[in-house]
PDB file of N, CA and C in Angstrom:
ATOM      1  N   UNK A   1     230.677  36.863 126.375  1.00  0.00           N
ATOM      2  CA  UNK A   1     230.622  35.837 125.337  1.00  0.00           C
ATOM      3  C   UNK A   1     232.022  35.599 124.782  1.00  0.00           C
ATOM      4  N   UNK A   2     232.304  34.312 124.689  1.00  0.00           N
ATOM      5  CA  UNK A   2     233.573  33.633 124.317  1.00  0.00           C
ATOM      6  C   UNK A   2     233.471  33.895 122.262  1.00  0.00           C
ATOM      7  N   UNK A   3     234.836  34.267 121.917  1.00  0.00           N
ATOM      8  CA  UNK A   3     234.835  34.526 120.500  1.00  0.00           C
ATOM      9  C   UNK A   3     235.043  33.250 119.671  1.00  0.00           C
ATOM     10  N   UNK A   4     235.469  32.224 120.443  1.00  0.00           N
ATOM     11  CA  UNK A   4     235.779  30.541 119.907  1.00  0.00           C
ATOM     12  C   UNK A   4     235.397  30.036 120.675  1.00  0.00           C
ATOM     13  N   UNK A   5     235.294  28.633 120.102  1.00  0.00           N
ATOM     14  CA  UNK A   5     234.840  27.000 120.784  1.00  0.00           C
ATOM     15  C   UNK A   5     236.037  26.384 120.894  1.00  0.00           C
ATOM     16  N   UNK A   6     236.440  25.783 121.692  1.00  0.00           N
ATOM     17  CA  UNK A   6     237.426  24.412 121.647  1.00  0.00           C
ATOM     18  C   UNK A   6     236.589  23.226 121.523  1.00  0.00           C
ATOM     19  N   UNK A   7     237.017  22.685 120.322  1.00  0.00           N
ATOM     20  CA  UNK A   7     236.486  20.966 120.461  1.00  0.00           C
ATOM     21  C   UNK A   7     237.566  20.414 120.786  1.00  0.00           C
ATOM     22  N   UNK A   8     236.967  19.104 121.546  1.00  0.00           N
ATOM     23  CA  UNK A   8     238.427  18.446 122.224  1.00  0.00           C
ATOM     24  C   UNK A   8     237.926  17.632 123.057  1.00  0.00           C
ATOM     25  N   UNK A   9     238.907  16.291 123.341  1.00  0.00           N
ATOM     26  CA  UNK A   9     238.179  15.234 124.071  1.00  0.00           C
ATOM     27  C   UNK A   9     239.261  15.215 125.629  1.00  0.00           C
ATOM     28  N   UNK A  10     238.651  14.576 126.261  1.00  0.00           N
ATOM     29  CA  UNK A  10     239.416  14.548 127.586  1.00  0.00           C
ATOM     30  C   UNK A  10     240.740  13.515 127.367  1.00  0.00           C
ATOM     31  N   UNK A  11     241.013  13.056 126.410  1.00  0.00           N
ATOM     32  CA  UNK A  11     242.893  12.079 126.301  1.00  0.00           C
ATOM     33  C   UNK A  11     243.310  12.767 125.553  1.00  0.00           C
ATOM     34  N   UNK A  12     243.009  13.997 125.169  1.00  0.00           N
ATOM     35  CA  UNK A  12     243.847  14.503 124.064  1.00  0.00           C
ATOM     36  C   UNK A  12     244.622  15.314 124.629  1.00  0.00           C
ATOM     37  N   UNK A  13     246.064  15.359 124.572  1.00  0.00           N
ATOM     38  CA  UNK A  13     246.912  15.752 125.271  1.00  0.00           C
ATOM     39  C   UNK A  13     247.305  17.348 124.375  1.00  0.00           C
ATOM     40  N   UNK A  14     247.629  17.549 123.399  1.00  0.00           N
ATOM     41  CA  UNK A  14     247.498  18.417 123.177  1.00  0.00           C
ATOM     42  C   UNK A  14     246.068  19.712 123.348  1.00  0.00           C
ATOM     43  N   UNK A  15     245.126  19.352 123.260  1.00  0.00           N
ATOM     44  CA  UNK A  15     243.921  20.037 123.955  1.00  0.00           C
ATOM     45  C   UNK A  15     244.401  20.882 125.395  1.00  0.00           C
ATOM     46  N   UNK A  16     245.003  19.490 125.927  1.00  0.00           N
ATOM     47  CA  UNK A  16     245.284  19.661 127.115  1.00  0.00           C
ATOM     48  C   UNK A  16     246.260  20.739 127.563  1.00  0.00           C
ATOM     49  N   UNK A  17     247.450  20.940 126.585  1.00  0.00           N
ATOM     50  CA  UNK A  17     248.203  21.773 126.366  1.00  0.00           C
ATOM     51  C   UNK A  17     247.855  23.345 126.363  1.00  0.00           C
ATOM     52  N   UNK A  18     247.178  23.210 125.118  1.00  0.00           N
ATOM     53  CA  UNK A  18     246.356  24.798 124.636  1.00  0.00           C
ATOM     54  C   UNK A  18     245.629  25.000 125.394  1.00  0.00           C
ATOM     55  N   UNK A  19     244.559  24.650 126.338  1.00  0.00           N
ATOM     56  CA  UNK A  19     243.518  24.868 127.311  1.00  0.00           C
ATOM     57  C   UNK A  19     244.666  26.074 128.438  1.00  0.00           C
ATOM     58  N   UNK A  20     245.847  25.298 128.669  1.00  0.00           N
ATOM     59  CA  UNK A  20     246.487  25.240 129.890  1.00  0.00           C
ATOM     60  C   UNK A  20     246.848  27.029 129.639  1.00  0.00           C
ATOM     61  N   UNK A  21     247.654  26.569 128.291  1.00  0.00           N
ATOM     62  CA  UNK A  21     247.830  28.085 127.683  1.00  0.00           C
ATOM     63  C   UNK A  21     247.120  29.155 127.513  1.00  0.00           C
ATOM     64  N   UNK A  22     246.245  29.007 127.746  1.00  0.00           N
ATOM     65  CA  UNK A  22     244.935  30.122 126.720  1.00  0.00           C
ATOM     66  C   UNK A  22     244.126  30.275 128.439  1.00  0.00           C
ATOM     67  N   UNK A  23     244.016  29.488 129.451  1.00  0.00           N
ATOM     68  CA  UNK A  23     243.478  30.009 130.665  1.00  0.00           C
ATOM     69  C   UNK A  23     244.925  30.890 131.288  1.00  0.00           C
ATOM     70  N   UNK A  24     245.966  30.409 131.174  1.00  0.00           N
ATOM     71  CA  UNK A  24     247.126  31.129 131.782  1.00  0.00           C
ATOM     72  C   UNK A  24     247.237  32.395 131.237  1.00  0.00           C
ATOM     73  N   UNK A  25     246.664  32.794 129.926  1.00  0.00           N
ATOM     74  CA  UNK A  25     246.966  34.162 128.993  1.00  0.00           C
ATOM     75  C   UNK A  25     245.600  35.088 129.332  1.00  0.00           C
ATOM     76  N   UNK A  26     244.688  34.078 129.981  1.00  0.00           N
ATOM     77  CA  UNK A  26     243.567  34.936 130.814  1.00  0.00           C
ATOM     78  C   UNK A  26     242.650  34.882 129.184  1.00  0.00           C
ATOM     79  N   UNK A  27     242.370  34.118 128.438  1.00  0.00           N
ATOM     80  CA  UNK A  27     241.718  34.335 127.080  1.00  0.00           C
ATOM     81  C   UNK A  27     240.592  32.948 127.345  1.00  0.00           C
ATOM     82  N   UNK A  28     238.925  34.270 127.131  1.00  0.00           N
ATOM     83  CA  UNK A  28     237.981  33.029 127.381  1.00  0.00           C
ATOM     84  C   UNK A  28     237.815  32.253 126.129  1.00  0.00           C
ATOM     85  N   UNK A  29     236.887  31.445 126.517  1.00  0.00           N
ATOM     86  CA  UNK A  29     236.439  30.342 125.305  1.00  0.00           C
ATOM     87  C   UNK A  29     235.796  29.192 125.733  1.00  0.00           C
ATOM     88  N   UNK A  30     234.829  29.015 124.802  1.00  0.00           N
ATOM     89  CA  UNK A  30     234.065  27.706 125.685  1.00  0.00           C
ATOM     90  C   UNK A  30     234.731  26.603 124.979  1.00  0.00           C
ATOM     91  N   UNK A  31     234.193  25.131 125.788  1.00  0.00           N
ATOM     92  CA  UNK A  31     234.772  23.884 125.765  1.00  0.00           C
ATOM     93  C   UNK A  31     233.929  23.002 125.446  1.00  0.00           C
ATOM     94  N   UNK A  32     234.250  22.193 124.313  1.00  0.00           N
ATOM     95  CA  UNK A  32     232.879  20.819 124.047  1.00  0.00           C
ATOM     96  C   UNK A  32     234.106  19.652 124.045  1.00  0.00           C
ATOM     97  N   UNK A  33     233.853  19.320 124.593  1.00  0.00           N
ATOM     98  CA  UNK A  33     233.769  17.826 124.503  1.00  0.00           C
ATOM     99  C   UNK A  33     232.970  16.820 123.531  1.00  0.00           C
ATOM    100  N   UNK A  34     233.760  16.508 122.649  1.00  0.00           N
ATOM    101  CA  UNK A  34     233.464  15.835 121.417  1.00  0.00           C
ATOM    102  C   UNK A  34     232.769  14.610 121.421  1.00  0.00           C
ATOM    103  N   UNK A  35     232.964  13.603 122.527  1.00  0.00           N
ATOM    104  CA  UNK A  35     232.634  12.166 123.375  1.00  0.00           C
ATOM    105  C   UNK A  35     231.776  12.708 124.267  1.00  0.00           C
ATOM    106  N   UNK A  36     230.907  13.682 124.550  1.00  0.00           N
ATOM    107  CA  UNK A  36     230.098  13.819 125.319  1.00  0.00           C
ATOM    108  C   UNK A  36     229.195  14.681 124.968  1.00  0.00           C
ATOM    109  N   UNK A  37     229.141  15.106 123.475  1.00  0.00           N
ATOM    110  CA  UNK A  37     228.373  16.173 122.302  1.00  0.00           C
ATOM    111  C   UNK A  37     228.514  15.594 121.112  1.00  0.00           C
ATOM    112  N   UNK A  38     228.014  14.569 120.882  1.00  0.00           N
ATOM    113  CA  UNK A  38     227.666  14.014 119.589  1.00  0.00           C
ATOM    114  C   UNK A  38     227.607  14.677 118.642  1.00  0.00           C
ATOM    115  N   UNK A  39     226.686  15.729 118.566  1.00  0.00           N
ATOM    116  CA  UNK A  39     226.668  16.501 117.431  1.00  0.00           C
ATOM    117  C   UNK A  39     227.261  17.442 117.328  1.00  0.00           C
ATOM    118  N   UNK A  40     229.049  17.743 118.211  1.00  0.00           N
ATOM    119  CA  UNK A  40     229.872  18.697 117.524  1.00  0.00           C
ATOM    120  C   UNK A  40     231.036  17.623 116.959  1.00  0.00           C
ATOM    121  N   UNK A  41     230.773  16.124 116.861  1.00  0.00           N
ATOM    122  CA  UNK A  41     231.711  15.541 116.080  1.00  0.00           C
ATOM    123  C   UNK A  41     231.304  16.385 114.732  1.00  0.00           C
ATOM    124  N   UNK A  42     230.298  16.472 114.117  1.00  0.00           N
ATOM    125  CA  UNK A  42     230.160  16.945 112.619  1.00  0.00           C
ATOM    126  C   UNK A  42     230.486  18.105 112.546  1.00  0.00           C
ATOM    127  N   UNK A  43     230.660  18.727 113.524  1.00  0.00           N
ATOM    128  CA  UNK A  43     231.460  20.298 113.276  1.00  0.00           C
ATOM    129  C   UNK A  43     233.340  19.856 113.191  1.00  0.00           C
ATOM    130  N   UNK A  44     233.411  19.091 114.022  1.00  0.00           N
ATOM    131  CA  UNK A  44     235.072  19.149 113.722  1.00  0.00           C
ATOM    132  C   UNK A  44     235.443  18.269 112.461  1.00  0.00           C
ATOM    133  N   UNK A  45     234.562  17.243 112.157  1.00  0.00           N
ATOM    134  CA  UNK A  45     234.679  16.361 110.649  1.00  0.00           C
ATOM    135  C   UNK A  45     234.397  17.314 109.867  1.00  0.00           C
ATOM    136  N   UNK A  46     233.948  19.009 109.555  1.00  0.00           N
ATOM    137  CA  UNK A  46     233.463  19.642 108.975  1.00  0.00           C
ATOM    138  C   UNK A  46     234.768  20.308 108.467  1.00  0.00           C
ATOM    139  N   UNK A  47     235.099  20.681 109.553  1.00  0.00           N
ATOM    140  CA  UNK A  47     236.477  21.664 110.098  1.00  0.00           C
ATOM    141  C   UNK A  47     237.287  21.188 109.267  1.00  0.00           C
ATOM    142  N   UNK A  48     237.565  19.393 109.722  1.00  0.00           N
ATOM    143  CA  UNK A  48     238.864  18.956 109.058  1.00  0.00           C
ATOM    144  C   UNK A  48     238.979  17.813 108.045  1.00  0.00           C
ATOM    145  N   UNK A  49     238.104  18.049 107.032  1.00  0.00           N
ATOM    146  CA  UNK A  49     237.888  17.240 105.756  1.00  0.00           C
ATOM    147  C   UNK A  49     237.485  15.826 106.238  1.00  0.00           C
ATOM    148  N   UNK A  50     236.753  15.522 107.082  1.00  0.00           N
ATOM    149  CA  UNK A  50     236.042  14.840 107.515  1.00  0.00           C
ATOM    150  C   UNK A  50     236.709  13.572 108.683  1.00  0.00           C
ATOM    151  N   UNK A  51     237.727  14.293 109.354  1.00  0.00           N
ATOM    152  CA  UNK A  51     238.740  13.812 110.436  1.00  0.00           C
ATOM    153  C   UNK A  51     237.935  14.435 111.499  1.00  0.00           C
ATOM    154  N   UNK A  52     238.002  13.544 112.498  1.00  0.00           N
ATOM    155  CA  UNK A  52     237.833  13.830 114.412  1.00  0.00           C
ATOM    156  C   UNK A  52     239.185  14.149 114.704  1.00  0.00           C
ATOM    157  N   UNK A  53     239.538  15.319 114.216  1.00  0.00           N
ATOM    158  CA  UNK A  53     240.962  15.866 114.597  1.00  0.00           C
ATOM    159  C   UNK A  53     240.848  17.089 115.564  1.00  0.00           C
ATOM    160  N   UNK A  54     241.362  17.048 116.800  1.00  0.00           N
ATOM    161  CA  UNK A  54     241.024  18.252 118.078  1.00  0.00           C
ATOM    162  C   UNK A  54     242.380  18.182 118.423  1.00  0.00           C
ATOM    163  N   UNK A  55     243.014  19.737 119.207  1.00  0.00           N
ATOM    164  CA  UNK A  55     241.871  20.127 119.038  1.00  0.00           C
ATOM    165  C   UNK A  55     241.083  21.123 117.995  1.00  0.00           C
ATOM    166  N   UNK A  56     239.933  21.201 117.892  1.00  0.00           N
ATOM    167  CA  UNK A  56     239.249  22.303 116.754  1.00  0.00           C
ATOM    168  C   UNK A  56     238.986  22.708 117.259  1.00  0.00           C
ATOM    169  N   UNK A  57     239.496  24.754 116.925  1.00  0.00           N
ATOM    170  CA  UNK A  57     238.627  25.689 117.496  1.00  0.00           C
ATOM    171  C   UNK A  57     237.959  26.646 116.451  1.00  0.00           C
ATOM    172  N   UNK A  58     236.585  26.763 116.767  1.00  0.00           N
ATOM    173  CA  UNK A  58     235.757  27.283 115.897  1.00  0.00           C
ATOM    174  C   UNK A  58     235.787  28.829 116.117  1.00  0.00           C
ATOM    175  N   UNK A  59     235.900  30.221 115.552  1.00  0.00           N
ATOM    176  CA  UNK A  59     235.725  31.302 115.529  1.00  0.00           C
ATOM    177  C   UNK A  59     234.495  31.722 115.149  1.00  0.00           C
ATOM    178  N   UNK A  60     234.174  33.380 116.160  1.00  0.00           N
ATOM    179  CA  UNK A  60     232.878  33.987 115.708  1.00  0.00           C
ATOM    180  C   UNK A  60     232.646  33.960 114.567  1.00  0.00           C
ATOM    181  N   UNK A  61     233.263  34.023 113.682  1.00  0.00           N
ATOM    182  CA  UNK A  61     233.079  34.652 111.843  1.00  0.00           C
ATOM    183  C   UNK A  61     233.395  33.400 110.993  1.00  0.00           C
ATOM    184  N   UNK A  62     233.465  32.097 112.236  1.00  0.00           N
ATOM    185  CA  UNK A  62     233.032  30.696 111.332  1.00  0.00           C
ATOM    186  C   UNK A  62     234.518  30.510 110.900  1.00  0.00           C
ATOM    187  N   UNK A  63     235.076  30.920 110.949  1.00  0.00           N
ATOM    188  CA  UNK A  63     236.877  30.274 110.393  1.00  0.00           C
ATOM    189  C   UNK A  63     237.265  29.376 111.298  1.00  0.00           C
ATOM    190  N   UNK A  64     238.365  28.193 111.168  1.00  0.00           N
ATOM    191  CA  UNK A  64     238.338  27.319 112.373  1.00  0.00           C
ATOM    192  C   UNK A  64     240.140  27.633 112.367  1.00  0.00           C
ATOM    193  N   UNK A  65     240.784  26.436 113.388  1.00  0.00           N
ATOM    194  CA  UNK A  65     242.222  26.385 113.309  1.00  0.00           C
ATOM    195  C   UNK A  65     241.950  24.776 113.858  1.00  0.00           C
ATOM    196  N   UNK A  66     242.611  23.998 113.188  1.00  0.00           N
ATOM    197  CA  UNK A  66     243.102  22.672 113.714  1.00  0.00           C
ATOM    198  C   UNK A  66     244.127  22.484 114.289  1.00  0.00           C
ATOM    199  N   UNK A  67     244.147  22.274 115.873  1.00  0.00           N
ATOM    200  CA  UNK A  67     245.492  22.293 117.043  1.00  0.00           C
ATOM    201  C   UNK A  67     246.832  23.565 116.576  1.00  0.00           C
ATOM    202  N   UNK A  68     245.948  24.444 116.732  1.00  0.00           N
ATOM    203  CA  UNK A  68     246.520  25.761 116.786  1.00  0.00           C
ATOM    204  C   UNK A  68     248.001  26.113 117.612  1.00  0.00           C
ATOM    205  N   UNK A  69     248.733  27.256 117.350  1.00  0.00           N
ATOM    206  CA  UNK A  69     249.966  27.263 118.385  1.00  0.00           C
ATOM    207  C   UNK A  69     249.085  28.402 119.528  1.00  0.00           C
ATOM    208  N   UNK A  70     250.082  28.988 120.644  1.00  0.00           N
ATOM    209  CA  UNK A  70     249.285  30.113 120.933  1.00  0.00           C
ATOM    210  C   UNK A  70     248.901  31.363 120.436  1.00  0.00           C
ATOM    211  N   UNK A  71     250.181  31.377 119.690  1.00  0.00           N
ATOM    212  CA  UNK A  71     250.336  32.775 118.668  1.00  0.00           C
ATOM    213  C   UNK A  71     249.325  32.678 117.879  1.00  0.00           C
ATOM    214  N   UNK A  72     249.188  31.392 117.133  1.00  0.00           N
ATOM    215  CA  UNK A  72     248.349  31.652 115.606  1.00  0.00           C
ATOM    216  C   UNK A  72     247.091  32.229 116.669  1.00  0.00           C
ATOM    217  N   UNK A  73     246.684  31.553 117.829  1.00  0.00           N
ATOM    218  CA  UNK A  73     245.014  31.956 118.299  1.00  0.00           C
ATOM    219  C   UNK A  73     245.084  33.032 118.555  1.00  0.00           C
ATOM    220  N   UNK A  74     246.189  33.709 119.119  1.00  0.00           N
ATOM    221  CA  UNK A  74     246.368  35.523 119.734  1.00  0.00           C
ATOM    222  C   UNK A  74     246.109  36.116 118.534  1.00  0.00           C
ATOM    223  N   UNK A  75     247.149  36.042 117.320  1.00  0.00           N
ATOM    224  CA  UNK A  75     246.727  36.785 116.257  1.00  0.00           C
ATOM    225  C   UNK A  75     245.378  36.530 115.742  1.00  0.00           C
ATOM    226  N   UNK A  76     244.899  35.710 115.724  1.00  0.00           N
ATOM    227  CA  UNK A  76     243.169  35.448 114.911  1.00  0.00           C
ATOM    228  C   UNK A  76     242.240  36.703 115.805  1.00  0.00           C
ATOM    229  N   UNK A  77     242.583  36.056 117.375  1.00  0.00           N
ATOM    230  CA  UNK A  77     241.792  36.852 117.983  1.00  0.00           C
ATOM    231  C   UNK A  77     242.215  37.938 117.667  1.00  0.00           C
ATOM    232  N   UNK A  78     243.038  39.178 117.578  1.00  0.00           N
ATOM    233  CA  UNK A  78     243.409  40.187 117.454  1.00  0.00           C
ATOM    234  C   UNK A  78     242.533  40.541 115.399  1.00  0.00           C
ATOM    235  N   UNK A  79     242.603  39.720 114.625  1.00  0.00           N
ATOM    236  CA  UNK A  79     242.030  40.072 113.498  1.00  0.00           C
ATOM    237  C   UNK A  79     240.143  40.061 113.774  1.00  0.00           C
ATOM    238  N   UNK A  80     239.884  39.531 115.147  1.00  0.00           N
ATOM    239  CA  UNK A  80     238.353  39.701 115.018  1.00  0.00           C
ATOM    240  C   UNK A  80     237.779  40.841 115.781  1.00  0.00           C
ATOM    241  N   UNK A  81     239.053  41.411 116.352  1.00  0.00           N
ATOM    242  CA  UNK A  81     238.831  42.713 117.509  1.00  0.00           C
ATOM    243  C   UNK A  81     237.939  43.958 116.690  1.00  0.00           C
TER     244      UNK A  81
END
């Protein structure tokens, strides 16, 4: 089981970025697609004061990060270990 979600749409280039990063660092996580899951737009408008801003990644313990670096996600993950 993956400890985060990525929300994120397929033109979003930064998504595209962090995905690239976070499979290269060998770190799982599942993937929604925001334009093809209707109902995780209201999780990322939730996330980010009511912006479709991705990408959003959601954590086990419900904390999010809006277009995170790699570090900030290494350290989070390391605070949920």
């Amino acid at each position: 089981m993956s400890t985060f979600t990525m929300y994120s749409t397929p033109w979003c280039g930064y998504c595209h970025r962090l995905k690239s990063q976070l499979d290269r660092e060998g770190i799982a996580f599942d993937m929604v697609d925001i334009e093809q899951e209707p109902s995780a737009v209201q999780i990322v408008e939730t996330a980010n004061n009511g912006n479709q801003t991705v990408p959003t990644l959601v954590y086990s313990d419900g904390s999010s990060q809006t277009n995170p670096s790699l570090a900030q996600v290494k350290e989070k993950l390391a605070s949920l270990a």
